[in-house]
C-alpha atoms as a PDB file:
ATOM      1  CA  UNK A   1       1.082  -6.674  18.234  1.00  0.00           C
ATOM      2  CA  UNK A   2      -1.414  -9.248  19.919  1.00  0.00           C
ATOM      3  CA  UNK A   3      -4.340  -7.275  19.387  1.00  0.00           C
ATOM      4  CA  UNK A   4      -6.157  -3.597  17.377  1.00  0.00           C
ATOM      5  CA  UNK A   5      -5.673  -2.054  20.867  1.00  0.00           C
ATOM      6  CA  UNK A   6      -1.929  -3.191  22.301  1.00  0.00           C
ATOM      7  CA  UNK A   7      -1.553  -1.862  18.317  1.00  0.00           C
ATOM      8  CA  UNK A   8      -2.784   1.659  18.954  1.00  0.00           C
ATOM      9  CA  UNK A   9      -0.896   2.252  22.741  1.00  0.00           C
ATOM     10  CA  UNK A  10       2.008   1.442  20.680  1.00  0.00           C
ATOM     11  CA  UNK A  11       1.504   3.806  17.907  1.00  0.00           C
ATOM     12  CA  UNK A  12      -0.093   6.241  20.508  1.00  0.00           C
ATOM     13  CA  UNK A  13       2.947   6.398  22.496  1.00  0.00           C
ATOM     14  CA  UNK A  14       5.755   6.204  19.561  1.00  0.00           C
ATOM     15  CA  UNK A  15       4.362   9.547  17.882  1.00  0.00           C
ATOM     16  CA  UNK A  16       3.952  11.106  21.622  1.00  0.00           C
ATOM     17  CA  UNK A  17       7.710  10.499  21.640  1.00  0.00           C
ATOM     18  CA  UNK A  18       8.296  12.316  18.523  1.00  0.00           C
ATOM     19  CA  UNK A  19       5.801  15.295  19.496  1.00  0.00           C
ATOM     20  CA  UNK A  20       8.202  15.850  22.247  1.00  0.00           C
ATOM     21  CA  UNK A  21      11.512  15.177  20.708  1.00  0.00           C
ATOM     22  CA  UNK A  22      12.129  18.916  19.065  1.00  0.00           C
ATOM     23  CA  UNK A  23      12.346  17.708  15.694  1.00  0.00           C
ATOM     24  CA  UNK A  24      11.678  20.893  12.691  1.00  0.00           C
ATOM     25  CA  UNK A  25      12.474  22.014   9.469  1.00  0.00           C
ATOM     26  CA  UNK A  26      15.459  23.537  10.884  1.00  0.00           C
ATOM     27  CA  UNK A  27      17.154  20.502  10.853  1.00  0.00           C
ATOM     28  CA  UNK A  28      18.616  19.678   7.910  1.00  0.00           C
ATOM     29  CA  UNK A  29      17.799  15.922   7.575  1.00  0.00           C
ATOM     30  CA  UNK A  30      14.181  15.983   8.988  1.00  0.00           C
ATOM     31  CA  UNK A  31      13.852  18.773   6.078  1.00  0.00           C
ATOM     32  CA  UNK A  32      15.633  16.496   3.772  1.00  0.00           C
ATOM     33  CA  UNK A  33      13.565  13.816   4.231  1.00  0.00           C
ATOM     34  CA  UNK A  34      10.208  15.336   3.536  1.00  0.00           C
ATOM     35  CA  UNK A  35      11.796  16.810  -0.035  1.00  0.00           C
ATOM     36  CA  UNK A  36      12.569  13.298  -0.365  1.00  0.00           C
ATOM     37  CA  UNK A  37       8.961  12.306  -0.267  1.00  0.00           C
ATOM     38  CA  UNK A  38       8.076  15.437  -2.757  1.00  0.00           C
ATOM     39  CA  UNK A  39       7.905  18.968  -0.622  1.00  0.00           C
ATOM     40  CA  UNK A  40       9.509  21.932  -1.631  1.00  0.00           C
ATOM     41  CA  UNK A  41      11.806  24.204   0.176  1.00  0.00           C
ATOM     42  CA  UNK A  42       9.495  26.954  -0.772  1.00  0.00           C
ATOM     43  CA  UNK A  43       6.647  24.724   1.084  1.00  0.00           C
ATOM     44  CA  UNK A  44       8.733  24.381   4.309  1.00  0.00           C
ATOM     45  CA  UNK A  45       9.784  27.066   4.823  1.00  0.00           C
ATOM     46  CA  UNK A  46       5.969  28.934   4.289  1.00  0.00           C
ATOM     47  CA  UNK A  47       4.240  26.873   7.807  1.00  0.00           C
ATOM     48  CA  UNK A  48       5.897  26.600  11.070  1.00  0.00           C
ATOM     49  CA  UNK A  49       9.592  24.582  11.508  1.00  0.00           C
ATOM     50  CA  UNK A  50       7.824  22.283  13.833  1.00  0.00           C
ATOM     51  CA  UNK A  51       5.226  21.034  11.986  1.00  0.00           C
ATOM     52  CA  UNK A  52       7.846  18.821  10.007  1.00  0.00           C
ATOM     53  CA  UNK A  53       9.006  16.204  11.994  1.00  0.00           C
ATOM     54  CA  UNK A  54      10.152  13.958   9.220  1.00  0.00           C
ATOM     55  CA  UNK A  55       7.528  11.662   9.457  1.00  0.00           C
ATOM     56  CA  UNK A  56       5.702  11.957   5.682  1.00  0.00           C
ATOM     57  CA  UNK A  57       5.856   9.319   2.374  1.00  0.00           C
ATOM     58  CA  UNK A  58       4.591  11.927   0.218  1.00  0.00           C
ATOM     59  CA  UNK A  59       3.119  15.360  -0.153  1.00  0.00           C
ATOM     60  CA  UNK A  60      -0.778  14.533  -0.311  1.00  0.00           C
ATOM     61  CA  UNK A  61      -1.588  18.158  -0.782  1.00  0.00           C
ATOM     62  CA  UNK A  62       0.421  18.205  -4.291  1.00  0.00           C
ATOM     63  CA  UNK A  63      -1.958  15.418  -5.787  1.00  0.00           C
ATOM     64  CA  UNK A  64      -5.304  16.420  -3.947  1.00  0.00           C
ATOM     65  CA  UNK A  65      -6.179  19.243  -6.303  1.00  0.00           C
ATOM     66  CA  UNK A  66      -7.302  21.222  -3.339  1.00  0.00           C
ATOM     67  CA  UNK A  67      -9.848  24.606  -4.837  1.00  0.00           C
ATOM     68  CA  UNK A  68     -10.692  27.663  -2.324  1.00  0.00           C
ATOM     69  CA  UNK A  69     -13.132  27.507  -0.661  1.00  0.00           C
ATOM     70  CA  UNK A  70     -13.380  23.924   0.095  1.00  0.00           C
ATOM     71  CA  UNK A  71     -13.058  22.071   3.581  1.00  0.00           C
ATOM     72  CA  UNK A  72     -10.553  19.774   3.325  1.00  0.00           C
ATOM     73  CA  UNK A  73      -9.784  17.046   6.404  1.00  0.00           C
ATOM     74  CA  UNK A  74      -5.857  15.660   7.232  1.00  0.00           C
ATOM     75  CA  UNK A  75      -6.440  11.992   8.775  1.00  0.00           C
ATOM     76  CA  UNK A  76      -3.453  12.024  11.285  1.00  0.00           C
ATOM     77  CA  UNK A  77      -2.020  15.198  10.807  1.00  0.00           C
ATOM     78  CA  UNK A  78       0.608  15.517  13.640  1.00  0.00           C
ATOM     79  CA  UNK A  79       2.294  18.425  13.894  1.00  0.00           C
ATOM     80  CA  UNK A  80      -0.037  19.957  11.374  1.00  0.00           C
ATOM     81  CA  UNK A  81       2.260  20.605   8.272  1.00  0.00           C
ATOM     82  CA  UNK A  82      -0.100  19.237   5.602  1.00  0.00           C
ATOM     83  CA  UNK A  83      -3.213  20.821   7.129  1.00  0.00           C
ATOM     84  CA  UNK A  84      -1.071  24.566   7.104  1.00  0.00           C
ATOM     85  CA  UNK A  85      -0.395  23.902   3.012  1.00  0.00           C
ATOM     86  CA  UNK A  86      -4.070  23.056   2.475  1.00  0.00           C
ATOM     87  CA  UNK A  87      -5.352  26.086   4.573  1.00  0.00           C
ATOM     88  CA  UNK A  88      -3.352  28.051   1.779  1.00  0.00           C
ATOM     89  CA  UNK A  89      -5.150  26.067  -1.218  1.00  0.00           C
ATOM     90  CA  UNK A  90      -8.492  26.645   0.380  1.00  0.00           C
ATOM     91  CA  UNK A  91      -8.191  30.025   1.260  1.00  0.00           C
ATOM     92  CA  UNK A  92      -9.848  32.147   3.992  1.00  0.00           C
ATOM     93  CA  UNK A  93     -12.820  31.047   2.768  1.00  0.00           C
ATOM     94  CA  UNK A  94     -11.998  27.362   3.194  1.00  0.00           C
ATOM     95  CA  UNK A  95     -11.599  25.285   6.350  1.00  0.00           C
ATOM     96  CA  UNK A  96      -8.342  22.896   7.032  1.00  0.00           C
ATOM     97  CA  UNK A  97      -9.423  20.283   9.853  1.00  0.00           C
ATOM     98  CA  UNK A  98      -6.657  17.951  11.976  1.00  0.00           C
ATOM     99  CA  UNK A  99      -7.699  14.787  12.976  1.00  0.00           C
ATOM    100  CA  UNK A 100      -5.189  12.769  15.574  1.00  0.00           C
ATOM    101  CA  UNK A 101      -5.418  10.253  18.446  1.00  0.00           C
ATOM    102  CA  UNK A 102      -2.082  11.287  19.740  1.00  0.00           C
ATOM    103  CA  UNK A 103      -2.441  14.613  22.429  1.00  0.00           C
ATOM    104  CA  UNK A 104       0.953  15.425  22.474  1.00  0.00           C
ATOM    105  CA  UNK A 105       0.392  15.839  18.346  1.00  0.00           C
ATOM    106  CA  UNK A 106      -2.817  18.035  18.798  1.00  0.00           C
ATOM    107  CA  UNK A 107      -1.306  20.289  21.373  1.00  0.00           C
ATOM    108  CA  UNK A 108       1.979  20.609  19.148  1.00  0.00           C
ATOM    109  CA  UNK A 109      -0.193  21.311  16.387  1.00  0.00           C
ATOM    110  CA  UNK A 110      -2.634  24.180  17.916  1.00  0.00           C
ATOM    111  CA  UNK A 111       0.563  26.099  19.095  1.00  0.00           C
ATOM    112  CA  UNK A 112       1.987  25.910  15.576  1.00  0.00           C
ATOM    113  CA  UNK A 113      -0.771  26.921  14.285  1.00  0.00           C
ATOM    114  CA  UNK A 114      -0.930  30.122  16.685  1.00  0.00           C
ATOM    115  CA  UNK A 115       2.651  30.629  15.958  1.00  0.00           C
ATOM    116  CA  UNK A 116       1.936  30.873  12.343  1.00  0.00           C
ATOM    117  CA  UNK A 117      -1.357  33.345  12.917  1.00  0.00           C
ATOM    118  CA  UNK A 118      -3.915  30.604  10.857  1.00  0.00           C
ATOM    119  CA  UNK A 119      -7.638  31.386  11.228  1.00  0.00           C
ATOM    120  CA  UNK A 120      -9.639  28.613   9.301  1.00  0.00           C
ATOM    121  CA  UNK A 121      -7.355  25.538  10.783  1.00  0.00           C
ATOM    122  CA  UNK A 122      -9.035  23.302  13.187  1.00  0.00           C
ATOM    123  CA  UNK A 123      -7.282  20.334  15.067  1.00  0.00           C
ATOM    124  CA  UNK A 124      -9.537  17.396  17.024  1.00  0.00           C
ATOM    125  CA  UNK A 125      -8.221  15.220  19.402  1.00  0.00           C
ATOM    126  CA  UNK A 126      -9.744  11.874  17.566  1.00  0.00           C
ATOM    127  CA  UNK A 127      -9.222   8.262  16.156  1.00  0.00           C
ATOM    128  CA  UNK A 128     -10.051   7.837  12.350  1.00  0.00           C
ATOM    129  CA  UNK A 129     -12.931   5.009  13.525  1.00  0.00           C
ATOM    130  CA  UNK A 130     -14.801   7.787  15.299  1.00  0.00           C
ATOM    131  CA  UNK A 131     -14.395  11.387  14.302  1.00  0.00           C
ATOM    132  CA  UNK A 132     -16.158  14.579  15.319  1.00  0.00           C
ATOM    133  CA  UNK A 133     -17.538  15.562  12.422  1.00  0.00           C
ATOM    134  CA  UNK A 134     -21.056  16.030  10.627  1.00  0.00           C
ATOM    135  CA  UNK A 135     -21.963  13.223   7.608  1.00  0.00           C
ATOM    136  CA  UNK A 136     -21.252  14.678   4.205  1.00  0.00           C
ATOM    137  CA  UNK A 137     -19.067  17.973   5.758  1.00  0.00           C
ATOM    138  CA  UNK A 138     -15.429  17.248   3.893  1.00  0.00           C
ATOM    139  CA  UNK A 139     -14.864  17.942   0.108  1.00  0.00           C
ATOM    140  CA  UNK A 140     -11.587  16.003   0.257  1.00  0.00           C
ATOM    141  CA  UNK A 141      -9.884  13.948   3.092  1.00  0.00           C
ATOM    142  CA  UNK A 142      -5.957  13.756   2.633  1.00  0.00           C
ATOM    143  CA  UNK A 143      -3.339  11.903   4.537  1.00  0.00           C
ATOM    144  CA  UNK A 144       0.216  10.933   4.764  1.00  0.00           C
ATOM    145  CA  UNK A 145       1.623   8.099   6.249  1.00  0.00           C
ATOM    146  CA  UNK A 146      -1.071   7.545   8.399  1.00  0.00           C
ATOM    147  CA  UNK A 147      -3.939   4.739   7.149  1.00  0.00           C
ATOM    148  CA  UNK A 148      -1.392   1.659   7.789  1.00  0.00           C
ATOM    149  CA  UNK A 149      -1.520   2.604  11.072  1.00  0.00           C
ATOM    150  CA  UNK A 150      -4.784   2.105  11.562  1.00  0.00           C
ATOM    151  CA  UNK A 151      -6.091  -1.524  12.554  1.00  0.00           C
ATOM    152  CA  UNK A 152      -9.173  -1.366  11.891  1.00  0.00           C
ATOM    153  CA  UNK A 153      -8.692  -0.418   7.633  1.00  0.00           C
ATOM    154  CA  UNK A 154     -12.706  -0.936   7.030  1.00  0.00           C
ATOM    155  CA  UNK A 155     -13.640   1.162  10.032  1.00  0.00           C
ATOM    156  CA  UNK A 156     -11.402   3.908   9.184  1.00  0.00           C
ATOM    157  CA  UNK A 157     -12.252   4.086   5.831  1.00  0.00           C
ATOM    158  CA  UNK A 158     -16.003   3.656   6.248  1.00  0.00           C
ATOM    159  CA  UNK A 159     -15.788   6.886   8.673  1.00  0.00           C
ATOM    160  CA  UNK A 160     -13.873   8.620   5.765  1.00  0.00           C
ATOM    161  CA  UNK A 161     -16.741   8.084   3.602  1.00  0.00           C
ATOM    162  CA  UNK A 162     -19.349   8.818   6.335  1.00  0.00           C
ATOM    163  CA  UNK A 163     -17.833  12.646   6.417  1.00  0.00           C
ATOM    164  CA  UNK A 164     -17.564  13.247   2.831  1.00  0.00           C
ATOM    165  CA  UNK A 165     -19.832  14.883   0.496  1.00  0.00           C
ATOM    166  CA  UNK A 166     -20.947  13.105  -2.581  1.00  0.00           C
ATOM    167  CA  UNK A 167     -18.005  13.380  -4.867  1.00  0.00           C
ATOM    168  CA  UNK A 168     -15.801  13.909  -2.493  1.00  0.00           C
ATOM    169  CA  UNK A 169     -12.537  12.923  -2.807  1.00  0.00           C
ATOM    170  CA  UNK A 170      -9.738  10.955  -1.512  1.00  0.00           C
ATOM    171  CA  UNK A 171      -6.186  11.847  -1.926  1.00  0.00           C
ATOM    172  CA  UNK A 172      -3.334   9.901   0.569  1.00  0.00           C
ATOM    173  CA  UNK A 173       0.469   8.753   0.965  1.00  0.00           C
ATOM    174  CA  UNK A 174       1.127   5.934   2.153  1.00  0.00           C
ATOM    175  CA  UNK A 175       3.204   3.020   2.312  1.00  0.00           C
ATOM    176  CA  UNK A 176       1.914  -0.244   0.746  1.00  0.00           C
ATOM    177  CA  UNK A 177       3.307  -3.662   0.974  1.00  0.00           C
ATOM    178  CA  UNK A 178       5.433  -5.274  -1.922  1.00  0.00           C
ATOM    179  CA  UNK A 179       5.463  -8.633  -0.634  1.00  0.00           C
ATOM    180  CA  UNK A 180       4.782 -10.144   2.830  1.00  0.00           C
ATOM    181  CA  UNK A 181       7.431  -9.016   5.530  1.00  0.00           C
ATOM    182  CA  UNK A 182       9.883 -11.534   7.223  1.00  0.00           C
ATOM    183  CA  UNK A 183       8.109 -12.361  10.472  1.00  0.00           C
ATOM    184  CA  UNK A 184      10.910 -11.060  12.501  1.00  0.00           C
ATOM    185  CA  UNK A 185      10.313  -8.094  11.450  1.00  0.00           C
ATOM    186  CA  UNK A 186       6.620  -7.929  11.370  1.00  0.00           C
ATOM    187  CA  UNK A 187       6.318  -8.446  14.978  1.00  0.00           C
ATOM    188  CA  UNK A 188       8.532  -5.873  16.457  1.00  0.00           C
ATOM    189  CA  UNK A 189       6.991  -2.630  17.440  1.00  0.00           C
ATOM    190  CA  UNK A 190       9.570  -0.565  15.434  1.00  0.00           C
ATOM    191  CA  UNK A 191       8.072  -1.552  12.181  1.00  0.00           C
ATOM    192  CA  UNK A 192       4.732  -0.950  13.248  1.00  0.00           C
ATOM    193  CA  UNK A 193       5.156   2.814  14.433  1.00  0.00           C
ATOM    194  CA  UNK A 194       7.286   3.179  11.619  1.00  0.00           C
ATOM    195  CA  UNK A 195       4.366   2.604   8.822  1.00  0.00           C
ATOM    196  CA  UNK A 196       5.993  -1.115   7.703  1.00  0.00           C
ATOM    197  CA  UNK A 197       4.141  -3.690   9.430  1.00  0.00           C
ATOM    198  CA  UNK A 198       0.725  -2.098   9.262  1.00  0.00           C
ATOM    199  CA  UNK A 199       0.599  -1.729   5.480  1.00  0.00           C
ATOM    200  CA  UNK A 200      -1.311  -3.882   2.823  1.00  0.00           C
ATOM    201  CA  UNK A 201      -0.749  -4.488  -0.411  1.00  0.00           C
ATOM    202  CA  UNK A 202      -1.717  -2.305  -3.544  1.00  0.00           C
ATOM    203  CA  UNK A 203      -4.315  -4.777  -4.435  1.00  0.00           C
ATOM    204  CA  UNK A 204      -5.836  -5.053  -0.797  1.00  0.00           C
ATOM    205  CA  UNK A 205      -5.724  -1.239  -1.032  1.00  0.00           C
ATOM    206  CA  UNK A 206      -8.434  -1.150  -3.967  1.00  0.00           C
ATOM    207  CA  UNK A 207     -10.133  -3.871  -2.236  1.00  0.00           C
ATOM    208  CA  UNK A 208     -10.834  -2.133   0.746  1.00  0.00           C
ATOM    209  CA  UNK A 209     -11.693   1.110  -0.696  1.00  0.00           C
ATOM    210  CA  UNK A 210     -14.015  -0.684  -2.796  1.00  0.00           C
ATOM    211  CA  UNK A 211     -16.012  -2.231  -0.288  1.00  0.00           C
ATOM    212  CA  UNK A 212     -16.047   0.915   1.662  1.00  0.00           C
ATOM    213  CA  UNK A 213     -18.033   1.996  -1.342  1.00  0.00           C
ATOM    214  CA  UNK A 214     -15.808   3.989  -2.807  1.00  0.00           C
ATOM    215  CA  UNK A 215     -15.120   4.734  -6.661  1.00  0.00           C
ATOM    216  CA  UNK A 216     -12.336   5.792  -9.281  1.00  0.00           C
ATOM    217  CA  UNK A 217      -9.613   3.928  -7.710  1.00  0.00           C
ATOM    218  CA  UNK A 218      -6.046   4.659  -8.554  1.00  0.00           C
ATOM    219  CA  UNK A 219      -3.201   2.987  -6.593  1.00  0.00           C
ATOM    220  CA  UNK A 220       0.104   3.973  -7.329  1.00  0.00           C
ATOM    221  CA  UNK A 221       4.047   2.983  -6.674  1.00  0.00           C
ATOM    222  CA  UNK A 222       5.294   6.759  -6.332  1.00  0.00           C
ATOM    223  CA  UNK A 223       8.977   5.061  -6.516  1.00  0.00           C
ATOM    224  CA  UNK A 224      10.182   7.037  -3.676  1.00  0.00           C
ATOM    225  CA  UNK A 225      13.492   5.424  -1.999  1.00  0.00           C
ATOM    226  CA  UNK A 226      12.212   4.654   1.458  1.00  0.00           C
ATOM    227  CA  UNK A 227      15.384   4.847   2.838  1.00  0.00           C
ATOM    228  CA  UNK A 228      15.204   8.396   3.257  1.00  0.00           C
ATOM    229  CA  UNK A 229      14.229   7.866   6.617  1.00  0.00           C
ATOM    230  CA  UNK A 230      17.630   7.002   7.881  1.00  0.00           C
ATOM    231  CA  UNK A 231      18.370  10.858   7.265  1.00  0.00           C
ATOM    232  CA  UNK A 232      16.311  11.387  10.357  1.00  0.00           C
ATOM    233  CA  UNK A 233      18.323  10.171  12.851  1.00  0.00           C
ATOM    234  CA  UNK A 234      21.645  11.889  11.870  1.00  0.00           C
ATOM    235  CA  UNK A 235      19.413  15.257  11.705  1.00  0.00           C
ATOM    236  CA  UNK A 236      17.698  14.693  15.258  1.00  0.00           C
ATOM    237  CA  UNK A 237      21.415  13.808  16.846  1.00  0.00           C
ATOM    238  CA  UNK A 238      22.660  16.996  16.484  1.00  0.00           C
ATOM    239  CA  UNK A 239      20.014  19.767  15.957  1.00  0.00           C
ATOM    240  CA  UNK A 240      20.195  22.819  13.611  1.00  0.00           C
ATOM    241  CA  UNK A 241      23.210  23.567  12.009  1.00  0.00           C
ATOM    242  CA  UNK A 242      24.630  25.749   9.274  1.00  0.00           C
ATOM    243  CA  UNK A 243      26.575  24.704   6.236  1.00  0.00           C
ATOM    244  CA  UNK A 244      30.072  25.155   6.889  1.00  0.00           C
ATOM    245  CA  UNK A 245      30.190  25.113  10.746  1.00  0.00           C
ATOM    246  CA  UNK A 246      29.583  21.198  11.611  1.00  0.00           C
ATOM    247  CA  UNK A 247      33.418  20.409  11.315  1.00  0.00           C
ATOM    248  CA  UNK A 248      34.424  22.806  13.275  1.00  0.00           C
ATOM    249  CA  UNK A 249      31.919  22.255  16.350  1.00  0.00           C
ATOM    250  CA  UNK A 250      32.516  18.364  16.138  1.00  0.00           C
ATOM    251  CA  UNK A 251      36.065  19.092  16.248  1.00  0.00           C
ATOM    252  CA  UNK A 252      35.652  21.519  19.116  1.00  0.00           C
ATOM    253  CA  UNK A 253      33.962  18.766  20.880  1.00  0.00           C
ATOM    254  CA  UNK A 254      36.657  15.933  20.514  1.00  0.00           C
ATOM    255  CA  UNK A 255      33.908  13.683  19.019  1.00  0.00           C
ATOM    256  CA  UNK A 256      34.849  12.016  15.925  1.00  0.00           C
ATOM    257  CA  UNK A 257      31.510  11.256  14.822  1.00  0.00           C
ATOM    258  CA  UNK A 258      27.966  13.572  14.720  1.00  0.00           C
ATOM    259  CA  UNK A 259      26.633  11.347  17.479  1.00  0.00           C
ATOM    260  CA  UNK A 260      29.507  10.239  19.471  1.00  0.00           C
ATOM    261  CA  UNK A 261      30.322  11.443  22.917  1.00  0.00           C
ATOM    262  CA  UNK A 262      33.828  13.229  23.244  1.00  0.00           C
ATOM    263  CA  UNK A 263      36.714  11.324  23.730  1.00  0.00           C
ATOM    264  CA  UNK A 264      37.802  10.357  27.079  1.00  0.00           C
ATOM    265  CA  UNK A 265      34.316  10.260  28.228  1.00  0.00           C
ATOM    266  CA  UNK A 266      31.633   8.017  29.488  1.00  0.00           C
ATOM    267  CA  UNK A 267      28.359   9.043  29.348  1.00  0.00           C
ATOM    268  CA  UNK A 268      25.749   7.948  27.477  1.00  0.00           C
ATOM    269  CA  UNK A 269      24.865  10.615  25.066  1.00  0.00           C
ATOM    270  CA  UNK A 270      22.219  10.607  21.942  1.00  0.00           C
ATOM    271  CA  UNK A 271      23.454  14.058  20.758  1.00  0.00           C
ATOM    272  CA  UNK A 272      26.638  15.476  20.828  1.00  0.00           C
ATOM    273  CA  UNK A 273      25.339  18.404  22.095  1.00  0.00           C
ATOM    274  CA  UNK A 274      24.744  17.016  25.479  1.00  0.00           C
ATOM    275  CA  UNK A 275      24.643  14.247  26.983  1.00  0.00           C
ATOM    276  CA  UNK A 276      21.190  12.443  27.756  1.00  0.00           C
ATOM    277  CA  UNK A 277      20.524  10.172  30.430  1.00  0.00           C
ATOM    278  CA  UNK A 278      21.257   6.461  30.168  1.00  0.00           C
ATOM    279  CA  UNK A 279      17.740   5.585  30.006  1.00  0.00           C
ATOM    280  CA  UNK A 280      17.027   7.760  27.448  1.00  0.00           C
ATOM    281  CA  UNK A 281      14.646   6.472  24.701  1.00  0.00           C
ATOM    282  CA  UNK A 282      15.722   6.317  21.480  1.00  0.00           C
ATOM    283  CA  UNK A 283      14.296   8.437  18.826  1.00  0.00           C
ATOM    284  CA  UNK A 284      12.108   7.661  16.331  1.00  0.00           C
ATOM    285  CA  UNK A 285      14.112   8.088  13.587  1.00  0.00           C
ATOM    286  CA  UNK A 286      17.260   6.448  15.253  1.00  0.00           C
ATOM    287  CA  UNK A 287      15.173   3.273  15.550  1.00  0.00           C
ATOM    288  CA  UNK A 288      13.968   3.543  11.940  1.00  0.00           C
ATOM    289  CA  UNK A 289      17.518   3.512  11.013  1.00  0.00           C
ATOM    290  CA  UNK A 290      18.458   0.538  12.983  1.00  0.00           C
ATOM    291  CA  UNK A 291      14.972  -1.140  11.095  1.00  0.00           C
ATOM    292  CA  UNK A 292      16.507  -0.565   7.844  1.00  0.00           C
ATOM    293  CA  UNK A 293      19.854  -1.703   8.762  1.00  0.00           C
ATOM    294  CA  UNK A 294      18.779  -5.244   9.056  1.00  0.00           C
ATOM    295  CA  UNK A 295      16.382  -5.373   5.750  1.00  0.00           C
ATOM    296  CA  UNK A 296      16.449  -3.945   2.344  1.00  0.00           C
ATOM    297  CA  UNK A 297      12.570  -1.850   3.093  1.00  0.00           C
ATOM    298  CA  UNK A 298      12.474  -1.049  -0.641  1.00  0.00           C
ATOM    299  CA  UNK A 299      11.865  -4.945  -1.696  1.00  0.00           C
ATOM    300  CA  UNK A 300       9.037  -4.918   0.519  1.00  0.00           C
ATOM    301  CA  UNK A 301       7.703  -1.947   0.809  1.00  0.00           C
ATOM    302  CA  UNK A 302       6.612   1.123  -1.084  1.00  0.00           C
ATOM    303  CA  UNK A 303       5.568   4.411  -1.032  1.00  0.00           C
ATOM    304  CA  UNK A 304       2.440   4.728  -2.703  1.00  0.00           C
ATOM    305  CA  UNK A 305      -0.502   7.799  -4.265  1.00  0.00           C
ATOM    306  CA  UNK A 306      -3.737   6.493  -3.852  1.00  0.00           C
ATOM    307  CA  UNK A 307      -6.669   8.509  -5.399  1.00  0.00           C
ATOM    308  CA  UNK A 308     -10.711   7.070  -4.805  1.00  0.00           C
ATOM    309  CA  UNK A 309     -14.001   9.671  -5.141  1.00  0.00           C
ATOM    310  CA  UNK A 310     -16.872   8.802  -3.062  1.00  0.00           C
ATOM    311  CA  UNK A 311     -20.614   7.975  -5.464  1.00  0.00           C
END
């Protein structure tokens, strides 16, 4: 990425992808990757299927300590599945904002969110460096995934401090840098859409929430097995399927492999379900899974809890 804006069309357009790619609960890898990263079934399966597009390094909600009544603000909240589980800690008295730069995301969002019947969720169209919302209006600002996307860090986090209240608190996933990344890698696109070549170290974490001011810093290696994410790509390939009948219907189809095309034929296929055009972009996860096919991500990267309260 040559500069903080060829950065963003990149990201902008990856997760546009995704918004439009189907992806749920329902399918059994995209579900298995965010229990990877600390959901429960129970939690899944209580907000809409398509507010889990496999895209989460942790469950920020679990470690936010979230009370009723409070507002509570998701930085890049996609298809809205974090925002849905803290509208249920905060309560109808409580508010659970959206924040993403992404349309396709915010529309996906507001229909799941009308799908599911929620009445104190609120999703902006916004970037992080410039949100919509008053100074001192947030009790706690969670995220997952998201900051190392941002190239701007200090903005971003001096606009997360802007909207919170005094003693309002930070709770996040995200992925944080081990050591630095082999430059091949840190220059292809991939690895920037898919949270690796954005992310800082722990210690530059602390850093930078220091100098946005604020306090109580805790960075921390969760030890998840970031590899989870090639689970995506075999989910997406095929859709929704029940135990038992996935033999069967590959069988049925003459493929000899979830994603093959049946035998005898030609066409260029992503699914075995049907085909797709040639030109067909690959999906997020499928790329992720060609990323991590040519490095081991877990000896440079991690997933990480950070924790910070604002003086």
């Amino acid at each position: 990425m040559n500069t903080h804006q060829d950065t963003q069309d990149a990201v902008r357009k990856g997760y546009a992808h995704v918004a439009q790619a189907g992806l749920s609960s329902a399918h059994e890898g995209i579900a298995g990757i965010a229990e990877a990263f600390g959901y429960s079934r129970e939690e899944l399966e209580s907000i809409p299927a398509e507010s889990n597009m496999g895209l989460s390094c942790g469950n920020p909600v679990a470690m936010a300590s979230i009370r009723p009544g409070e507002t509570v603000l998701d930085l890049g909240s996609g298809g809205g599945l974090d925002v849905f589980l803290a509208s249920r800690a905060v309560g109808p008295t409580g508010r659970a904002i959206g924040v993403d730069m992404t349309g396709e995301m915010v529309s996906l969002a507001r229909a799941n969110a009308a799908k599911g019947g929620y009445e104190n969720v609120k999703f902006h169209l916004a970037e992080i460096e410039a949100m919509p919302l008053p100074d001192h209006s947030v009790d706690c600002v969670i995220s997952n995934c998201v900051m190392n996307l941002c190239p701007d860090k200090d903005a971003a986090l001096a606009e997360v401090y802007r909207v919170l209240k005094p003693g309002g608190r930070l709770a996040i996933s995200d992925i944080a840098l081990k050591k630095a990344l082999p430059a091949e890698i840190e220059k292809e696109v991939a690895a920037w859409t898919g949270c690796i070549a954005g992310a800082v170290t722990i210690d530059q974490n602390r850093d930078a929430l220091a100098r946005a001011g604020f306090g109580e810093v805790v960075v921390q290696d969760a030890g998840s097995d970031l590899n989870a994410y090639r689970e995506g790509g075999h989910a997406a390939c095929c859709g929704p399927e029940s135990e038992g009948d996935m033999s069967a219907n590959v069988e049925a189809a003459g493929a000899t492999a979830c994603c093959a095309p049946p035998a005898g034929t030609s066409v260029s296929a992503t699914s075995c379900c049907a085909p797709e055009p040639a030109s067909a972009q690959p999906s997020y996860h499928e790329t992720m899974g060609e990323l991590l096919d040519r490095f081991d991500v877990n000896e440079y990267a991690a997933s990480v809890k950070i924790w910070a309260v604002k003086a």
